[in-house]
PDB file of N, CA and C in Angstrom:
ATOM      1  N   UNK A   1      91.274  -5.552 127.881  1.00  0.00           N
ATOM      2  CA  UNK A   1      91.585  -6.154 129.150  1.00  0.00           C
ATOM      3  C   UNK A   1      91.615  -5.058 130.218  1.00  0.00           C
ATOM      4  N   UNK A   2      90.978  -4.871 131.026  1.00  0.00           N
ATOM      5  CA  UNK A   2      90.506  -4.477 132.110  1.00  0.00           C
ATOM      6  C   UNK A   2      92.198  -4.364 133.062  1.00  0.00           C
ATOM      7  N   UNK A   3      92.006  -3.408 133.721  1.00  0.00           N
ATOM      8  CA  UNK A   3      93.621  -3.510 134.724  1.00  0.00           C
ATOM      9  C   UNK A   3      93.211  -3.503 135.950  1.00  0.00           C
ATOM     10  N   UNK A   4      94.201  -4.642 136.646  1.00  0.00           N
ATOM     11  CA  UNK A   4      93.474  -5.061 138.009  1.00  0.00           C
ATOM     12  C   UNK A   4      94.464  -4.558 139.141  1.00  0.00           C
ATOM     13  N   UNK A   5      93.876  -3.279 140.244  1.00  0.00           N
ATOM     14  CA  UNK A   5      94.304  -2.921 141.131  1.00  0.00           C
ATOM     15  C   UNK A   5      94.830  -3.631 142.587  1.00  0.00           C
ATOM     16  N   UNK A   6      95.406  -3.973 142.733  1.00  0.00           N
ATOM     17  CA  UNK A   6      95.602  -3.919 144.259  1.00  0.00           C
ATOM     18  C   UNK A   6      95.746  -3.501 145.263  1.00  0.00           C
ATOM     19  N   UNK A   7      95.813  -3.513 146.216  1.00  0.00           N
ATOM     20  CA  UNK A   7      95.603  -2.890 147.533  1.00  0.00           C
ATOM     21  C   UNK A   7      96.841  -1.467 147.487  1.00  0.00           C
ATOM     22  N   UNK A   8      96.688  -0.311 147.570  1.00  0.00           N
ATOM     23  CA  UNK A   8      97.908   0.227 147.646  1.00  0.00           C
ATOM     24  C   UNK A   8      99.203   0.295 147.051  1.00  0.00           C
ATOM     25  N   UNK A   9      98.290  -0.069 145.447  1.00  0.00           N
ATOM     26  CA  UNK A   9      99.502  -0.372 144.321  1.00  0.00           C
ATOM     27  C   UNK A   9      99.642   1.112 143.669  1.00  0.00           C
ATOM     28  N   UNK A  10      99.363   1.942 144.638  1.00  0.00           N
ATOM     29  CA  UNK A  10      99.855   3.711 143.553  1.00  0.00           C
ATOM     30  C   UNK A  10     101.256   3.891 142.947  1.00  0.00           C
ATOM     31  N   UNK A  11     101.379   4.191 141.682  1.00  0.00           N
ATOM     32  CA  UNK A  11     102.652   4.912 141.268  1.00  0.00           C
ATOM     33  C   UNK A  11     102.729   5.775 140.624  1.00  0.00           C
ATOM     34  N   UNK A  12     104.018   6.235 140.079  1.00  0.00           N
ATOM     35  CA  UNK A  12     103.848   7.565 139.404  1.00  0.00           C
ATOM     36  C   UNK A  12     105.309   7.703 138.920  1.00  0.00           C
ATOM     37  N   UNK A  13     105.767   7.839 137.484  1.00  0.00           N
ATOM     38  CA  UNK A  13     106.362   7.351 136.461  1.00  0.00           C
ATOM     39  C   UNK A  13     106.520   9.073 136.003  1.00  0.00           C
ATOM     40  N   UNK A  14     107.885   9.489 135.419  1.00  0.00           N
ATOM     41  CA  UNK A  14     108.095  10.429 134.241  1.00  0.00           C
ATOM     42  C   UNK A  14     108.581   9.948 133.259  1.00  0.00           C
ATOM     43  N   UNK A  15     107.775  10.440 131.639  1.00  0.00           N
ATOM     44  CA  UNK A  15     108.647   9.983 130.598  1.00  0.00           C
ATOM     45  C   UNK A  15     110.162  11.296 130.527  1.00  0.00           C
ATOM     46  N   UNK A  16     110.555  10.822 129.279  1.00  0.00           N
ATOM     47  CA  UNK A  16     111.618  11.823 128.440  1.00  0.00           C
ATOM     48  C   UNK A  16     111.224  12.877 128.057  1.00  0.00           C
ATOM     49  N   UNK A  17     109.696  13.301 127.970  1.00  0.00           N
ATOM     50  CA  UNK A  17     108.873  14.274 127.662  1.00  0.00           C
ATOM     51  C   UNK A  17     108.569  14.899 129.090  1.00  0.00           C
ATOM     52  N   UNK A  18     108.567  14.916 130.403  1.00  0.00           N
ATOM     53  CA  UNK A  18     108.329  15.317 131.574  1.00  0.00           C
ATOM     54  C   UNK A  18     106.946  15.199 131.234  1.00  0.00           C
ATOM     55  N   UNK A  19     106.475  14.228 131.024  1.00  0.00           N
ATOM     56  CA  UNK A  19     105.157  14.014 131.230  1.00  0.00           C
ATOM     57  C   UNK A  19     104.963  13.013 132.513  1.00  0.00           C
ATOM     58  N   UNK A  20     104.098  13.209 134.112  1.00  0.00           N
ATOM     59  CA  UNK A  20     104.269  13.115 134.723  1.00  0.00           C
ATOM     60  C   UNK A  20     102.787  11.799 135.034  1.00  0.00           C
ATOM     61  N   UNK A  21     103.138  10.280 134.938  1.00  0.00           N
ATOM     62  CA  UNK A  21     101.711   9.863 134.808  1.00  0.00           C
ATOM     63  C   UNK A  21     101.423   8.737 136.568  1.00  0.00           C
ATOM     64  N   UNK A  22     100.210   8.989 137.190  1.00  0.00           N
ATOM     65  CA  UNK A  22      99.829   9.028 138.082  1.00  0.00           C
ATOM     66  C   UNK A  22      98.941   8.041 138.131  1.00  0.00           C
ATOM     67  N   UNK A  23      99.025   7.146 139.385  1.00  0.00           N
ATOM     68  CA  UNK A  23      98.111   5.866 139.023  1.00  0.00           C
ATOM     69  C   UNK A  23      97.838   5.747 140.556  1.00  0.00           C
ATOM     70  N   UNK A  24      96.750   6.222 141.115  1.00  0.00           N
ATOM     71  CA  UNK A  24      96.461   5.674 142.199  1.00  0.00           C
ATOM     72  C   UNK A  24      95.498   4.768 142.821  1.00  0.00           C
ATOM     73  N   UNK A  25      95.889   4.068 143.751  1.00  0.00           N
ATOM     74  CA  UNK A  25      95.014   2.607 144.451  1.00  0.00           C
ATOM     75  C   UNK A  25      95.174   2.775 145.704  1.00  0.00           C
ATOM     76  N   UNK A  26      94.592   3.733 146.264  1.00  0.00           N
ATOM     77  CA  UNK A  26      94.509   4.095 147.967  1.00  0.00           C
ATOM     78  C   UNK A  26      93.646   3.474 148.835  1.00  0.00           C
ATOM     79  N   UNK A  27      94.524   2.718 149.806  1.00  0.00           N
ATOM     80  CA  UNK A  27      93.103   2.246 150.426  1.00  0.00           C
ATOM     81  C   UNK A  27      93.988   2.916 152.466  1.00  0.00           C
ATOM     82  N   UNK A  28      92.927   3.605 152.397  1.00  0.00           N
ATOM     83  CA  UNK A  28      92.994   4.045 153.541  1.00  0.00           C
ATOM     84  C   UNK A  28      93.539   3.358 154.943  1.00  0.00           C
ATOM     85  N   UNK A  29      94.208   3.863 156.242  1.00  0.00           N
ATOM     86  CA  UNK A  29      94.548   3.668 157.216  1.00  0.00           C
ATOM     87  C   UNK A  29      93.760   4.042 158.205  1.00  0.00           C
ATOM     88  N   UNK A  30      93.024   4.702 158.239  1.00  0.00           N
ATOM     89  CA  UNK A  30      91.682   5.256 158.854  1.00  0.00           C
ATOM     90  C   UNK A  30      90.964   5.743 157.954  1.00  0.00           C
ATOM     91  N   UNK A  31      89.502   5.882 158.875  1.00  0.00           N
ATOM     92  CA  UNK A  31      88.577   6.273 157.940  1.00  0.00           C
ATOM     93  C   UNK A  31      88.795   7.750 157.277  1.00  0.00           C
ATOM     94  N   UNK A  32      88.567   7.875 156.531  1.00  0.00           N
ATOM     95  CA  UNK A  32      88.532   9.326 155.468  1.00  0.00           C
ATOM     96  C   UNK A  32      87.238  10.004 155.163  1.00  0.00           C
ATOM     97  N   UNK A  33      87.513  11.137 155.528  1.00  0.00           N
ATOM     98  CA  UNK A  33      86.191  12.100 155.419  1.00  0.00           C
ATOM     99  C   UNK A  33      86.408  12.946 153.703  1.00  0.00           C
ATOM    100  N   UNK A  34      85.121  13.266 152.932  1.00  0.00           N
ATOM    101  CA  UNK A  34      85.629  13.654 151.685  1.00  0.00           C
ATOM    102  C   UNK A  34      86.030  14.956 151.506  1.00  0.00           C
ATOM    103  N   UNK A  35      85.709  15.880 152.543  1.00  0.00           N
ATOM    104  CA  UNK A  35      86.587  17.170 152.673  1.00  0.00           C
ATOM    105  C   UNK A  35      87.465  17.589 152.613  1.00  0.00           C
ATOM    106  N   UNK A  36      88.455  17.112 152.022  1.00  0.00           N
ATOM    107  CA  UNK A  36      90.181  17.218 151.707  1.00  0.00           C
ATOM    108  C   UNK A  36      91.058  16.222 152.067  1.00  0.00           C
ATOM    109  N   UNK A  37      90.356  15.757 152.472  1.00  0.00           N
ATOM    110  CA  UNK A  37      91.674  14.777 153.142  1.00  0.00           C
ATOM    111  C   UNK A  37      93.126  14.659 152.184  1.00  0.00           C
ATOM    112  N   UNK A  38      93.979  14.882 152.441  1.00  0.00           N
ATOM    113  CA  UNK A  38      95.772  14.707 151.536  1.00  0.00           C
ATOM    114  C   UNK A  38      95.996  13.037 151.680  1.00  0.00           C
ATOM    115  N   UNK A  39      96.089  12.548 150.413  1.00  0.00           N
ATOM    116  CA  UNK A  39      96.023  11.066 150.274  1.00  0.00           C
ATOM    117  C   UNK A  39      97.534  10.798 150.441  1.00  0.00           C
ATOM    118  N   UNK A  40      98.481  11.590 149.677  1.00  0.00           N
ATOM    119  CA  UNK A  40      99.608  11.378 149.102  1.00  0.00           C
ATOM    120  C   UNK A  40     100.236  13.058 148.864  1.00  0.00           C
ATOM    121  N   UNK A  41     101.424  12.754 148.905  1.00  0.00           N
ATOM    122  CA  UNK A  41     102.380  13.915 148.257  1.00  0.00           C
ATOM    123  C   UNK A  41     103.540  13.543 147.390  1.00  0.00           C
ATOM    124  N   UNK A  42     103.186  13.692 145.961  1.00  0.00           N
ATOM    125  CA  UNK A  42     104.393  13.745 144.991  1.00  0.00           C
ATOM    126  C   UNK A  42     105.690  14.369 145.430  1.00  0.00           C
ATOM    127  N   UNK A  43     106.966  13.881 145.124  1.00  0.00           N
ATOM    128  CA  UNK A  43     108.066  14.473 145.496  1.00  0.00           C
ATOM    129  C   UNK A  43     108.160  15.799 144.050  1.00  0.00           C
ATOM    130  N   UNK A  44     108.952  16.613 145.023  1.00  0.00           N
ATOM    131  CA  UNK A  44     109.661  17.395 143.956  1.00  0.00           C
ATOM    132  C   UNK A  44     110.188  16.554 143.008  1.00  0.00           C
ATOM    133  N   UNK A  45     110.276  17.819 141.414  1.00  0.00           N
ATOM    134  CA  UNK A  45     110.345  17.033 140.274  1.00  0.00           C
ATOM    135  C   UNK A  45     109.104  16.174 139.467  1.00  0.00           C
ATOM    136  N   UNK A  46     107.942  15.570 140.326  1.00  0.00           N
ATOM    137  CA  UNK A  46     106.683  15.248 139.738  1.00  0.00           C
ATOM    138  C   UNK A  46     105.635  15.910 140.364  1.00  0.00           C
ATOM    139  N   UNK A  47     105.824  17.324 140.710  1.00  0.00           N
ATOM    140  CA  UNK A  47     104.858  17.966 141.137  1.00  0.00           C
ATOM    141  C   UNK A  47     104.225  18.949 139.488  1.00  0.00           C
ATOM    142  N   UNK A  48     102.765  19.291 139.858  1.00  0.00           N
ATOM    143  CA  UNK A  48     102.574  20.143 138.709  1.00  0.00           C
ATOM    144  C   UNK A  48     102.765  21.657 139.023  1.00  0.00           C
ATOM    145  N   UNK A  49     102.973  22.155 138.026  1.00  0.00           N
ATOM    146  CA  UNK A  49     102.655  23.639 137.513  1.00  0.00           C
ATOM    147  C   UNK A  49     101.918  24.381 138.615  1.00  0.00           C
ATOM    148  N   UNK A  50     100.420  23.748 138.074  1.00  0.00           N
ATOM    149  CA  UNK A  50      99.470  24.785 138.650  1.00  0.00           C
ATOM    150  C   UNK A  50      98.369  23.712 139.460  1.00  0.00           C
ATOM    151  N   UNK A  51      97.500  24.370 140.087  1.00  0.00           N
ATOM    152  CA  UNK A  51      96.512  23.190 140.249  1.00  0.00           C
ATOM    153  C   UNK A  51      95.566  22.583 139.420  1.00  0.00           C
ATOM    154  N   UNK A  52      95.162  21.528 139.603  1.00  0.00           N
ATOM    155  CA  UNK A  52      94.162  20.850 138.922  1.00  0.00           C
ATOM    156  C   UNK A  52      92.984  20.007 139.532  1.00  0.00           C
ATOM    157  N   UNK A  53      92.099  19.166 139.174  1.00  0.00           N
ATOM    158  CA  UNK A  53      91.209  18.478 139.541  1.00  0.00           C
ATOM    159  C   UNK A  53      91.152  16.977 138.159  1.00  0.00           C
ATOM    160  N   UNK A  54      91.021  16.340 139.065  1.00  0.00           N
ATOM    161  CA  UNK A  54      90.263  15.310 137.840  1.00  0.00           C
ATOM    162  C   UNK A  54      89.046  14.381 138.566  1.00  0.00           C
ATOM    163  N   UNK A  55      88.455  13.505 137.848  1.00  0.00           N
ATOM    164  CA  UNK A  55      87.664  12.514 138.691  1.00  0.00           C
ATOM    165  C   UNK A  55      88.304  11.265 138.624  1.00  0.00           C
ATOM    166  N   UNK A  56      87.639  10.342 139.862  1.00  0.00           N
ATOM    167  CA  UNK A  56      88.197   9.440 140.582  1.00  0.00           C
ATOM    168  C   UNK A  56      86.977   8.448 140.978  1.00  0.00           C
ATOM    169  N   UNK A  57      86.973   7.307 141.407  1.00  0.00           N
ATOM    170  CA  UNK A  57      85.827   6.884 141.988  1.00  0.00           C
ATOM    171  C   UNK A  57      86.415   6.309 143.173  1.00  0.00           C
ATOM    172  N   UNK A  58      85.530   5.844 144.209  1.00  0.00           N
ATOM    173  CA  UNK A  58      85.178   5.046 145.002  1.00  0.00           C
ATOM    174  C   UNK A  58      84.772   3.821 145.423  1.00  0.00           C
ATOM    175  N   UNK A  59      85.167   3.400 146.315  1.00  0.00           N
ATOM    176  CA  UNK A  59      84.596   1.937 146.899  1.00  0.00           C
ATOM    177  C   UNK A  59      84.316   1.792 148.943  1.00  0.00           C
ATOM    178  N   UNK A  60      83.348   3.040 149.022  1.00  0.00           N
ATOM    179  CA  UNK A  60      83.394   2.986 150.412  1.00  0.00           C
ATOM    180  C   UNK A  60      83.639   2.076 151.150  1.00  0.00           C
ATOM    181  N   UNK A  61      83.297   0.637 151.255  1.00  0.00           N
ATOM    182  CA  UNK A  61      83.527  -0.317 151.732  1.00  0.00           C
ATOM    183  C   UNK A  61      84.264  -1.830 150.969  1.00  0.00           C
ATOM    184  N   UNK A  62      84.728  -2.695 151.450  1.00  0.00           N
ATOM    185  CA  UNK A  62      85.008  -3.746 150.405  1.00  0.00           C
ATOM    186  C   UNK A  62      83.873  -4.517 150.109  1.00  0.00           C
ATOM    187  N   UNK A  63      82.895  -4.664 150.786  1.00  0.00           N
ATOM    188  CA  UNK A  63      81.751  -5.324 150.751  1.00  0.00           C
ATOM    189  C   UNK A  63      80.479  -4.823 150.830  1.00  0.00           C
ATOM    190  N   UNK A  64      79.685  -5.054 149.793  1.00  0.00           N
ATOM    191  CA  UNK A  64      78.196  -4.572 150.392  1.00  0.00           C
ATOM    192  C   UNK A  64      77.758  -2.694 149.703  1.00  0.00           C
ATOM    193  N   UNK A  65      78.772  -2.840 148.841  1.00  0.00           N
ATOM    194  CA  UNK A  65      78.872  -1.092 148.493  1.00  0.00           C
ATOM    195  C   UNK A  65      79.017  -0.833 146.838  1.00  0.00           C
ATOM    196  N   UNK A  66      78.434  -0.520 145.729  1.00  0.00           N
ATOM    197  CA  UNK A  66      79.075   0.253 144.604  1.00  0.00           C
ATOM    198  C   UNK A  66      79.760   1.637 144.584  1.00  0.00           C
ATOM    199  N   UNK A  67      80.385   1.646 143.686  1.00  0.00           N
ATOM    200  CA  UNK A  67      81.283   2.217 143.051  1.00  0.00           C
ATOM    201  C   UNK A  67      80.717   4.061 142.852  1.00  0.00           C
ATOM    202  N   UNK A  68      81.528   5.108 143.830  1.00  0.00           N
ATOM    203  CA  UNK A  68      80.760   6.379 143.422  1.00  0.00           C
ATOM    204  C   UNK A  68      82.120   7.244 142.968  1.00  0.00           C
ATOM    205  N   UNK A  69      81.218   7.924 142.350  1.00  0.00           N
ATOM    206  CA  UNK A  69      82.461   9.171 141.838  1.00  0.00           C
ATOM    207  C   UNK A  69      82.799  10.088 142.834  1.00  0.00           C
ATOM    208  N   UNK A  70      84.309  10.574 142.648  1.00  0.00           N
ATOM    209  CA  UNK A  70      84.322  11.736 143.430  1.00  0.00           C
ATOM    210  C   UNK A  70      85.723  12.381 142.627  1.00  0.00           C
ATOM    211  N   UNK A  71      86.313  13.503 143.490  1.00  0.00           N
ATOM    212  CA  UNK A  71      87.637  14.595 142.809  1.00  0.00           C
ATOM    213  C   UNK A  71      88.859  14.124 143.874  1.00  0.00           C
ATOM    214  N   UNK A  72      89.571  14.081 142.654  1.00  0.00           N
ATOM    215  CA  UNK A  72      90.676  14.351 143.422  1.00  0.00           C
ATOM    216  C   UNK A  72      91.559  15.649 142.223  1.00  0.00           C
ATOM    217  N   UNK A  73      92.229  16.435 143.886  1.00  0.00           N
ATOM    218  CA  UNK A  73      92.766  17.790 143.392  1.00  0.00           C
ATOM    219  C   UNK A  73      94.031  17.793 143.388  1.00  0.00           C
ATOM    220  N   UNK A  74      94.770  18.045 142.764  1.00  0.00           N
ATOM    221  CA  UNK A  74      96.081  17.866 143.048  1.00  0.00           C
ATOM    222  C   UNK A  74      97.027  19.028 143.169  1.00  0.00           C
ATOM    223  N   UNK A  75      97.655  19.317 143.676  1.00  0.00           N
ATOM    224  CA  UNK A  75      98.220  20.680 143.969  1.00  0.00           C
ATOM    225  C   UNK A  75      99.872  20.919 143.729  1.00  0.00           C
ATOM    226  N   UNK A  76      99.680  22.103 143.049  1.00  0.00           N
ATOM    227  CA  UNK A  76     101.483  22.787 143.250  1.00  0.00           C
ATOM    228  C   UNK A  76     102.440  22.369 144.140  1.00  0.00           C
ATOM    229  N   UNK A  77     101.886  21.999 145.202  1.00  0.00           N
ATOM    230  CA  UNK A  77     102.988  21.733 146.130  1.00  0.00           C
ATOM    231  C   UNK A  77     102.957  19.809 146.518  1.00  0.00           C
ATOM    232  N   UNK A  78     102.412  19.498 145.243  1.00  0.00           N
ATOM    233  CA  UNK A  78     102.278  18.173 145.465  1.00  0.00           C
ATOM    234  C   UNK A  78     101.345  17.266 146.301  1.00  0.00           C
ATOM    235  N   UNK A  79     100.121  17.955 146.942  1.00  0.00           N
ATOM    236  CA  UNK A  79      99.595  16.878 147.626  1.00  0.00           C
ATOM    237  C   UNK A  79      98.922  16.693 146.631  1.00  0.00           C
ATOM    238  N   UNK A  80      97.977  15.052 146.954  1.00  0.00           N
ATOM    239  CA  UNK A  80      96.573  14.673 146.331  1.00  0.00           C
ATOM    240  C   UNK A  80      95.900  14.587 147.246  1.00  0.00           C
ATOM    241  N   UNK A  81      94.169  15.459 147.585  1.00  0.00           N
ATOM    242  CA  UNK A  81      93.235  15.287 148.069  1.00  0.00           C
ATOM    243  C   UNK A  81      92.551  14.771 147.661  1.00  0.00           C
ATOM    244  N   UNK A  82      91.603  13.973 148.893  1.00  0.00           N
ATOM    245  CA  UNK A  82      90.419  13.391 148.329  1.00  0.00           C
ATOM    246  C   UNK A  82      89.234  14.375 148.421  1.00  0.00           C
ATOM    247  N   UNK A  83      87.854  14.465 147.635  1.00  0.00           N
ATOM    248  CA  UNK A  83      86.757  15.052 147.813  1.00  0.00           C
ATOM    249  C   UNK A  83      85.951  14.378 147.363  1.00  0.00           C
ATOM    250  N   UNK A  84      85.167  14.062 148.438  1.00  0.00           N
ATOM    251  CA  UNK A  84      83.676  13.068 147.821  1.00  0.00           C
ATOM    252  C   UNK A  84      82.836  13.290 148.490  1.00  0.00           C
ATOM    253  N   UNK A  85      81.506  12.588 147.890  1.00  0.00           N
ATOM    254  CA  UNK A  85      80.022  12.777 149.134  1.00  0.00           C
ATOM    255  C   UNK A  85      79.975  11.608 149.759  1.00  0.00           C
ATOM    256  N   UNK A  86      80.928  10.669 150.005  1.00  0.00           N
ATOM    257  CA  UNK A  86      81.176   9.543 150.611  1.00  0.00           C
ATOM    258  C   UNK A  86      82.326   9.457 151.686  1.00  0.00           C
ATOM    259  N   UNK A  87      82.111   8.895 153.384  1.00  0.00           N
ATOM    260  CA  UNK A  87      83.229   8.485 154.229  1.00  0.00           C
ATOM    261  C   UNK A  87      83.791   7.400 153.407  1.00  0.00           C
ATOM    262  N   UNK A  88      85.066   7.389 153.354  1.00  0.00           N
ATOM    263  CA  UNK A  88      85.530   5.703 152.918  1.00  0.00           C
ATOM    264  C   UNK A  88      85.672   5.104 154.406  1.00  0.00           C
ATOM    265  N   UNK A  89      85.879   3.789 154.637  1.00  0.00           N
ATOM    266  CA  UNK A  89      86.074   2.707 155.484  1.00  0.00           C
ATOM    267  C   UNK A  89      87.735   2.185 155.440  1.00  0.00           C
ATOM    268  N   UNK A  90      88.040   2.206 156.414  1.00  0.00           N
ATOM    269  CA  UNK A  90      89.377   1.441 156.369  1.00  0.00           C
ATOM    270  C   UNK A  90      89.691   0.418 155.507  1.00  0.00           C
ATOM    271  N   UNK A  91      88.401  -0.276 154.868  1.00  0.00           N
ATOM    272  CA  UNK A  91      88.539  -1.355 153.917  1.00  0.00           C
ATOM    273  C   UNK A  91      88.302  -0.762 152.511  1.00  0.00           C
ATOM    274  N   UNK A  92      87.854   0.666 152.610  1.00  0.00           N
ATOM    275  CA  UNK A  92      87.778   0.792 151.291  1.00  0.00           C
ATOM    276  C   UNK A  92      88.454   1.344 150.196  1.00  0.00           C
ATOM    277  N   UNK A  93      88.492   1.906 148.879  1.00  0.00           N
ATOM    278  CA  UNK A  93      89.780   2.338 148.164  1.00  0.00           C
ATOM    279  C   UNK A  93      89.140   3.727 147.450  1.00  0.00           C
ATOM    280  N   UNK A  94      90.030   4.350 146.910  1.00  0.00           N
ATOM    281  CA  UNK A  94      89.984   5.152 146.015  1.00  0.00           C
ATOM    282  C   UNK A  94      90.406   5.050 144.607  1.00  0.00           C
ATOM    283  N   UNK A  95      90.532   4.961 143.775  1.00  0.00           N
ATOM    284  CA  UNK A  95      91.018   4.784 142.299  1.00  0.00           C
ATOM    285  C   UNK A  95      91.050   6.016 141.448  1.00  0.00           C
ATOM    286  N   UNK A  96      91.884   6.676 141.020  1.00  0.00           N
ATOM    287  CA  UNK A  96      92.532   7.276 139.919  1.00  0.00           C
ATOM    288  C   UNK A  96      93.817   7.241 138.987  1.00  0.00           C
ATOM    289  N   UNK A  97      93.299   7.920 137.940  1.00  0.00           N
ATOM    290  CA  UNK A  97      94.560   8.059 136.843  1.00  0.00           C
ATOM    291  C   UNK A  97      94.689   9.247 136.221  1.00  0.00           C
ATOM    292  N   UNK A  98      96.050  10.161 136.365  1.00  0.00           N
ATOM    293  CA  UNK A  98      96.143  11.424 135.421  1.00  0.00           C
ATOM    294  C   UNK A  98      97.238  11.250 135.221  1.00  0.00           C
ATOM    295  N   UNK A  99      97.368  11.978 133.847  1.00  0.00           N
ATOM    296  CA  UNK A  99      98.554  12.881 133.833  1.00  0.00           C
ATOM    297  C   UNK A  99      99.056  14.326 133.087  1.00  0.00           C
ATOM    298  N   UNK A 100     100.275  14.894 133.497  1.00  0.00           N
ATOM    299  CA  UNK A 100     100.402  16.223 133.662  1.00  0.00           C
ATOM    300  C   UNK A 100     101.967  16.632 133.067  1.00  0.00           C
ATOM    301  N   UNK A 101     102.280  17.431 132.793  1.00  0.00           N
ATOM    302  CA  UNK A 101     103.684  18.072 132.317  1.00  0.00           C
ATOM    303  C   UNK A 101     103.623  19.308 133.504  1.00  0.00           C
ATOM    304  N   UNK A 102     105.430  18.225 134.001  1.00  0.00           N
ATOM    305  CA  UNK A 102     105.656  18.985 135.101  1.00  0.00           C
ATOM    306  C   UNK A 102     107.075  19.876 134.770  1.00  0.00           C
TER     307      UNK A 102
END
C-alpha cells in the first residue's frame, strides 16, 4: 500500500534509539529556485551530527508535469535545502524521507 501525502503533511518523530525519522511533503509559498533554497529547520535535539544529502523528488506543478528527482541536504545546524534542475510552482511539492542518529 502506497502512502498518500498531503499538502504540507511534513513530520519528524525520535525513537528511544535517537534515531531521528523525517518525512517531508513541502509544498511551497512561493516559487522555489533549486539552488538552496532552506525548506525547513529541525529544532535542536533532531538535528544531525554532520551533514548529509539524500534524494527526493518533485512535482513542479500540480498539473500538467511528472515527477523529477532532485537533493535534499540537510545540515548540522538543522536546515533542509532544496536542490534541483527544476523551479517548483506555488502549486507544486517536494517529497522526501530519511533518517539519521542524532
Amino acid at each position: 500500500m502506497a502512502a498518500k501525502y498531503e499538502a504540507n503533511e511534513s513530520i519528524y518523530w525520535k525513537n528511544q534509539f535517537n534515531v531521528v525519522h523525517v518525512r517531508i511533503c513541502f509544498v511551497p509559498s512561493a516559487d522555489v529556485v533549486g539552488g538552496g533554497t532552506v525548506l525547513c529547520t529541525l529544532p535542536t535535539g533532531f538535528r544531525p551530527k554532520n551533514n548529509f544529502s539524500v534524494g527526493g523528488v518533485t512535482k513542479p506543478t500540480a498539473t500538467g508535469s511528472s515527477y523529477v528527482p532532485c537533493e535534499l541536504r540537510i545540515y548540522a545546524n538543522g536546515n533542509v535545502a532544496y536542490f534541483g534542475q527544476t523551479a517548483l510552482k506555488t502549486d507544486g511539492r517536494i517529497f522526501g524521507e530519511f533518517l539519521f542518529v542524532s
